[in-house]
Protein backbone atom coordinates (compact mmCIF):
# COMPACT_ATOMS: atom_id res chain seq x y z
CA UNK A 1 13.07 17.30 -4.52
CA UNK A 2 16.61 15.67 -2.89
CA UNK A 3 16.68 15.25 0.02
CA UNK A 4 19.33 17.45 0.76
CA UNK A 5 17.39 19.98 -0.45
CA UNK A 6 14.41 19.07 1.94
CA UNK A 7 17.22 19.25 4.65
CA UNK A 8 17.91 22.45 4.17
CA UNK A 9 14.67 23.54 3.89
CA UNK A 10 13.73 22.33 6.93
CA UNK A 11 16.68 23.75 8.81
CA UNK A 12 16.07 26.96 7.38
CA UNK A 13 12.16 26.83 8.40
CA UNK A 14 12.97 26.02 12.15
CA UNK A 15 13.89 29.75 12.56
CA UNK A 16 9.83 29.97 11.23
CA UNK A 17 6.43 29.57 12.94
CA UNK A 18 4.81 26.65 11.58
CA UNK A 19 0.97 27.00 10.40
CA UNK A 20 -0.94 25.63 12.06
CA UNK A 21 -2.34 22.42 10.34
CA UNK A 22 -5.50 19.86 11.60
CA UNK A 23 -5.07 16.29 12.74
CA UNK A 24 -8.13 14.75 12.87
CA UNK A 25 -10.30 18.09 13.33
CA UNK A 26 -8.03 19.85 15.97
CA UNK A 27 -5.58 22.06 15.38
CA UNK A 28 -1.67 21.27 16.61
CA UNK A 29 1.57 23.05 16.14
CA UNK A 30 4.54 21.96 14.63
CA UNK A 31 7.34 20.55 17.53
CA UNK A 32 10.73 20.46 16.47
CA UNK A 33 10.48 16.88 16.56
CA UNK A 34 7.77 16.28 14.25
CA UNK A 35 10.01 18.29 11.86
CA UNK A 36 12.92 15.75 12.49
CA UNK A 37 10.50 13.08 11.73
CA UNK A 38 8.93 14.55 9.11
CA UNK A 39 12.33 14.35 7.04
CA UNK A 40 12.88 10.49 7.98
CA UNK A 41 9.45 10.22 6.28
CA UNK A 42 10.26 11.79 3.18
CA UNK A 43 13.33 10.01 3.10
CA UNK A 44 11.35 6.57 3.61
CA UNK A 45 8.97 7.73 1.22
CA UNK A 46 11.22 8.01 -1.78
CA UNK A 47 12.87 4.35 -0.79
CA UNK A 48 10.11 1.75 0.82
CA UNK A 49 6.67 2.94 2.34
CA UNK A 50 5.68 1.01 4.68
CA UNK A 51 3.64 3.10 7.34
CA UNK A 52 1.36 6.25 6.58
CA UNK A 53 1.12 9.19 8.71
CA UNK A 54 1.34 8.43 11.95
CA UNK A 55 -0.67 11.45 13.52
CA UNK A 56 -3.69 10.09 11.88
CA UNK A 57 -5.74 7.32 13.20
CA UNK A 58 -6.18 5.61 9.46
CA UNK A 59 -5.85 2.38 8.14
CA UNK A 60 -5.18 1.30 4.41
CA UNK A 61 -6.27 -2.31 3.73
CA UNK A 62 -4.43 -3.37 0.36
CA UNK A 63 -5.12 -6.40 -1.79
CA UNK A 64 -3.02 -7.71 -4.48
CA UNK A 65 -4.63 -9.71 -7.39
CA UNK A 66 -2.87 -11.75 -10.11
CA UNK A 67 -4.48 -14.54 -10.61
CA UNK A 68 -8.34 -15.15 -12.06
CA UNK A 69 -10.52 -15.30 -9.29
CA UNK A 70 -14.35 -15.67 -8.60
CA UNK A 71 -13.28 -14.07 -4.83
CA UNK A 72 -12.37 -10.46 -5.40
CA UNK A 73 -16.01 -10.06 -6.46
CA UNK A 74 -17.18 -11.08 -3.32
CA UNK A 75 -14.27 -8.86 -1.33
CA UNK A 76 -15.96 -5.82 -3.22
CA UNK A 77 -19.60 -6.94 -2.06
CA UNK A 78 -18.31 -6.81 1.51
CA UNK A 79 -16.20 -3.12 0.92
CA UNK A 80 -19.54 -2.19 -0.73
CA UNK A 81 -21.13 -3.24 2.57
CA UNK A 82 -19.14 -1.75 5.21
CA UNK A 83 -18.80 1.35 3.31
CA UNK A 84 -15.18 1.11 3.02
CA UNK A 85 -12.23 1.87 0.59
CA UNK A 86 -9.33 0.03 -0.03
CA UNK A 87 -6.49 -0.33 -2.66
CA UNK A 88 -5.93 -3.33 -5.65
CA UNK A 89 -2.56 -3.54 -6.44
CA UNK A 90 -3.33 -5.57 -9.94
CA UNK A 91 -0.75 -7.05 -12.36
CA UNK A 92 -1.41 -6.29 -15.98
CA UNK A 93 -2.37 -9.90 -16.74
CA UNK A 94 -5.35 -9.59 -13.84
CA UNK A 95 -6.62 -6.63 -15.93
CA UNK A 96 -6.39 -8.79 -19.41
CA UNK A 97 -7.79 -11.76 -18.16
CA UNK A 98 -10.79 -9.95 -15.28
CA UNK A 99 -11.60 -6.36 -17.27
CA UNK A 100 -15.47 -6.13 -15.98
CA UNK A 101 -13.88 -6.50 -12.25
CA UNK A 102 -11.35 -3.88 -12.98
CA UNK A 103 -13.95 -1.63 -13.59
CA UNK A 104 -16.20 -2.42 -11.02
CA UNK A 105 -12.82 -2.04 -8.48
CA UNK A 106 -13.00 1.61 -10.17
CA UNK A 107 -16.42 2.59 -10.05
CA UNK A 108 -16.59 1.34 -6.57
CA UNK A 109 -14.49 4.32 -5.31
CA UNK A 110 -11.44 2.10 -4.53
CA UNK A 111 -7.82 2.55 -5.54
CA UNK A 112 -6.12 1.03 -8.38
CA UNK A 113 -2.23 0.78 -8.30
CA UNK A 114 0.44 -1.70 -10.24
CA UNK A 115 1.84 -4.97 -9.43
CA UNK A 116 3.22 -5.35 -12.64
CA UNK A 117 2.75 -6.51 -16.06
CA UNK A 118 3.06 -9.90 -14.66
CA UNK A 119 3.91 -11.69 -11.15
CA UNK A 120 7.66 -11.93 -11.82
CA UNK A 121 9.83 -12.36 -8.87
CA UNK A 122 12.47 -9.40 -9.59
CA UNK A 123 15.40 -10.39 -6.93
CA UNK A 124 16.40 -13.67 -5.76
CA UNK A 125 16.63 -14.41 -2.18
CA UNK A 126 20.21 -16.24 -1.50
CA UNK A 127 21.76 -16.35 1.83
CA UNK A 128 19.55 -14.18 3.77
CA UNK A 129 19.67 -11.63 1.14
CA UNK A 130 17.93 -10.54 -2.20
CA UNK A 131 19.79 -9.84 -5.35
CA UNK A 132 18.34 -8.28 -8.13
CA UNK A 133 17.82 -9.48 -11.42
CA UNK A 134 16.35 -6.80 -13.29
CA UNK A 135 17.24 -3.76 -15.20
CA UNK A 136 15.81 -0.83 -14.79
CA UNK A 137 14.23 -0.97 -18.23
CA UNK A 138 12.97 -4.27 -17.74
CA UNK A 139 10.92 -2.93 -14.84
CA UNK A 140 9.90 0.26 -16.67
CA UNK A 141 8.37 -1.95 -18.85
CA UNK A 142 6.15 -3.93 -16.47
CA UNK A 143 5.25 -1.33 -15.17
CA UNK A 144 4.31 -0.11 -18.50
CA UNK A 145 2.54 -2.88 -19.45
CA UNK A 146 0.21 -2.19 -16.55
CA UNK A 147 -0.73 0.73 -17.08
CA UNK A 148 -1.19 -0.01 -20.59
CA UNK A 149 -3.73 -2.30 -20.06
CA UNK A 150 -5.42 -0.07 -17.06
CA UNK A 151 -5.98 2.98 -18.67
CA UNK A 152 -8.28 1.66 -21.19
CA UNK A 153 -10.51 0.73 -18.81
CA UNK A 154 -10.20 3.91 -16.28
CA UNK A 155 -8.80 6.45 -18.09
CA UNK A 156 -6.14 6.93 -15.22
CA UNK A 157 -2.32 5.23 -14.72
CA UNK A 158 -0.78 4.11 -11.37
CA UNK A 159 1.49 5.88 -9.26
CA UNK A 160 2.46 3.30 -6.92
CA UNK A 161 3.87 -0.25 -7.29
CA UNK A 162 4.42 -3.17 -4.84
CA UNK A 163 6.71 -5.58 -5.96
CA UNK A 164 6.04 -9.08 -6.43
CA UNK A 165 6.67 -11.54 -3.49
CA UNK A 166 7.57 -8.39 -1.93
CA UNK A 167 11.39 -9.49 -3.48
CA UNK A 168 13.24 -5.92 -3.66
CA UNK A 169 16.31 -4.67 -2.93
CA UNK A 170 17.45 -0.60 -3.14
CA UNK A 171 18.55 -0.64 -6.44
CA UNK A 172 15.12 -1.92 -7.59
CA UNK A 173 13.22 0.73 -5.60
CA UNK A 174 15.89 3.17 -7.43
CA UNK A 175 14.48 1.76 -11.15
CA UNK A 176 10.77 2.78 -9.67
CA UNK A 177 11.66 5.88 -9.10
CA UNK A 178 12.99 6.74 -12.60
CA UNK A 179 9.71 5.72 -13.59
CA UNK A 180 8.16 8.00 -11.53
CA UNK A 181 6.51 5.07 -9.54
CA UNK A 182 7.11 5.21 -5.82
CA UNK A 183 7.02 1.49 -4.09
CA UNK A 184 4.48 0.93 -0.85
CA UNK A 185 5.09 -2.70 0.41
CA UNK A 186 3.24 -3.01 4.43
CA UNK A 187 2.70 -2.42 8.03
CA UNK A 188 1.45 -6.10 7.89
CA UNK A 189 2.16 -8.69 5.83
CA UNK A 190 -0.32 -11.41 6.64
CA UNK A 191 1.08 -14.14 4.85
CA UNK A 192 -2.56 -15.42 4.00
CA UNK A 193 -1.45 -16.72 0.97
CA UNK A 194 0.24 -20.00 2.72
CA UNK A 195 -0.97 -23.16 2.55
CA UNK A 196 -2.07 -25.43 5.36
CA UNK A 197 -3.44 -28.54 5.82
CA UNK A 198 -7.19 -28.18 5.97
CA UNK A 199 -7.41 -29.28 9.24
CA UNK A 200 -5.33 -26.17 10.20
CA UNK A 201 -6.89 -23.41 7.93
CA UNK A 202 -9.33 -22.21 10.82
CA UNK A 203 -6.67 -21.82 13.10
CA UNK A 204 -4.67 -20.43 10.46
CA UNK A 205 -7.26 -17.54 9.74
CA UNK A 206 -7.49 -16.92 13.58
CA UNK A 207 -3.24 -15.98 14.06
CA UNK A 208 -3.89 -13.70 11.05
CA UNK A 209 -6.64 -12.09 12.61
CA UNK A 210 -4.81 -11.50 15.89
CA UNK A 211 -1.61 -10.17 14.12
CA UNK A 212 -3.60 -7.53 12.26
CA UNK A 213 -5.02 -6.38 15.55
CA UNK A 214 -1.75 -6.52 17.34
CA UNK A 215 0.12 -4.59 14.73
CA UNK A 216 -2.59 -2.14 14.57
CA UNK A 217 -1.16 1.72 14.34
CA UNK A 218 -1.47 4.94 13.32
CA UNK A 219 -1.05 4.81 9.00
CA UNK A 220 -0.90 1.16 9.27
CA UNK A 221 -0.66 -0.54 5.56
CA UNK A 222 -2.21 -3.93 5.50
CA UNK A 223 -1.47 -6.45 3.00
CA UNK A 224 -3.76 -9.32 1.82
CA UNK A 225 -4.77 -11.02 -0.75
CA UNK A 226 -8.74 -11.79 -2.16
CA UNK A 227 -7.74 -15.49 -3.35
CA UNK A 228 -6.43 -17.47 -0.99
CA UNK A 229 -6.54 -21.68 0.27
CA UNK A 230 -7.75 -20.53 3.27
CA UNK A 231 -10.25 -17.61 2.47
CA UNK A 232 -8.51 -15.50 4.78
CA UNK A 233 -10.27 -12.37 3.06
CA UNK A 234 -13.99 -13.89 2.33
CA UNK A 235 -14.24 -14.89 5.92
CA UNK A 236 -12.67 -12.84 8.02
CA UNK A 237 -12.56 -8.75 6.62
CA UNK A 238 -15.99 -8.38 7.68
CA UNK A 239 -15.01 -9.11 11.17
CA UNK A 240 -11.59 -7.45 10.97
CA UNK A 241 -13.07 -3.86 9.59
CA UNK A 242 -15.64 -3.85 12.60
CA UNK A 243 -13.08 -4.27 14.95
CA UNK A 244 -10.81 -1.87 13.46
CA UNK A 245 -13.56 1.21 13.40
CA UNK A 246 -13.98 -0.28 17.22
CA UNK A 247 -10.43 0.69 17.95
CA UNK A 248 -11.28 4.34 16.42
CA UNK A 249 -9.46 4.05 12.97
CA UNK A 250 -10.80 5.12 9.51
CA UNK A 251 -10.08 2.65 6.51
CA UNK A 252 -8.88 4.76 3.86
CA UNK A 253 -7.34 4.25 0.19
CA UNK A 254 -3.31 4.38 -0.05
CA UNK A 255 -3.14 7.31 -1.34
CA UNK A 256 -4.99 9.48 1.52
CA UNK A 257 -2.79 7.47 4.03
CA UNK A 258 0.27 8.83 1.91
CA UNK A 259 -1.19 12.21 0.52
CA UNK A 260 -2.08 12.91 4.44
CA UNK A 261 1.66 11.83 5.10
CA UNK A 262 2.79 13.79 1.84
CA UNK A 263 1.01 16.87 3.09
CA UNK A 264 2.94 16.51 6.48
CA UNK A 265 6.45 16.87 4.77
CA UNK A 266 5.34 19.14 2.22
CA UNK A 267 4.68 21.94 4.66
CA UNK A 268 8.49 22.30 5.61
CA UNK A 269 8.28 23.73 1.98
């Protein structure tokens, strides 16, 4: 659907009474300026998510893989642990080259979306800006290629995509969408991928920490990574996941902290 369509829609529904519809097990009206908001959302949906619905208290914890690792094992023995779900963004060469941890990601209960066929940098920062260098075919095919080499193993194709290096620019996130793949980038970007100098990585791991829990919010996306210099994810997610459920969040996949935000614009239908 356009949004000028949903516009209309939604103009045409405030004359309406709303159904009534449950936010965390209570049951809340529509206001006239949830509607309002509910049409930025759609309209941020179909360009760059970055936040989830912000009437529920749920947090998505994201990982993207692309190179071989022995870590993302031991990510999933902590998930397994805590009892949580979270979301793999994998590049096709991750599945080719780490299969039997692709399907353990799956059988786990977690979420599998794309990263593409392979960790290629699609615009070019210059100048405080990013210009693209892709086509829109040359995208539809790394996409492709991930999902080629994912539904093998699953029996299921992504929906999503995050772009590598997080380099994008509009007309990029316009190629996704011809491919029917809508892009989800972050609340947080922790950055735990940097280097440091070793003397520096526990202090390092500590700021990250402390942004995560300063940044927390309603439909928060948070984006790490399992292999990292400084082990951000081995060491600290244990930590970080108590303290979330503390706060009185859920950790949930992408998609519920979309499909919950999805369901919110979809009832201006």
């Amino acid at each position: 659907m356009k949004l000028s369509r949903l516009i209309s829609s939604a103009i045409l529904s405030l004359s309406l009474v709303f159904t009534p519809y449950s936010v965390q097990n209570k049951t809340e009206n529509f206001k006239r300026t949830e509607i309002t908001e509910a049409i930025n959302s759609y309209a941020h949906r179909h360009n760059n998510i970055t936040r989830g619905n912000k009437n529920f208290r749920e947090i998505a914890l994201t990982f993207d893989c692309h190179w071989h690792d022995t870590t993302t094992p031991k990510v999933l023995d902590i998930l397994k642990e805590k009892n949580v779900k979270a979301t793999f963004f994998l590049t096709g060469d991750y599945i080719k080259r780490c299969p039997e941890v692709v399907k353990r990601i799956y059988k786990e209960g977690h979420e599998i979306e794309n990263h593409l066929d392979s960790h290629k940098a699609l615009a070019a920062y210059k100048n405080k800006k990013y210009y693209t260098r892709t086509s829109c075919e040359s995208l539809e095919k790394l996409l492709k290629g991930t999902d080629d080499k994912l539904y093998p193993l699953i029996g299921k194709k992504t929906h999503y995509w995050r772009a590598p290096y997080g380099a994008f620019t509009d007309e990029i996130l316009e190629y996704g969408e011809k491919t029917n793949h809508e892009h989800v980038y972050c609340t947080t970007d922790t950055s735990d991928w940097k280097k440091v100098s070793k003397d520096k990585i526990e202090q390092r791991r500590d700021s990250i920490e402390e942004k995560i829990y300063k940044e927390l919010k309603n439909g928060a996306i948070i984006l790490m990574h399992p292999r990292t210099q400084i082990k951000f994810s081995e060491k600290k997610l244990p930590k970080i996941i108590d303290e979330i459920r503390k706060k009185g969040y859920s950790l949930v996949t992408i998609s519920q902290v979309l499909n919950d935000k999805q369901d919110y614009t979809l009832s201006l239908k």
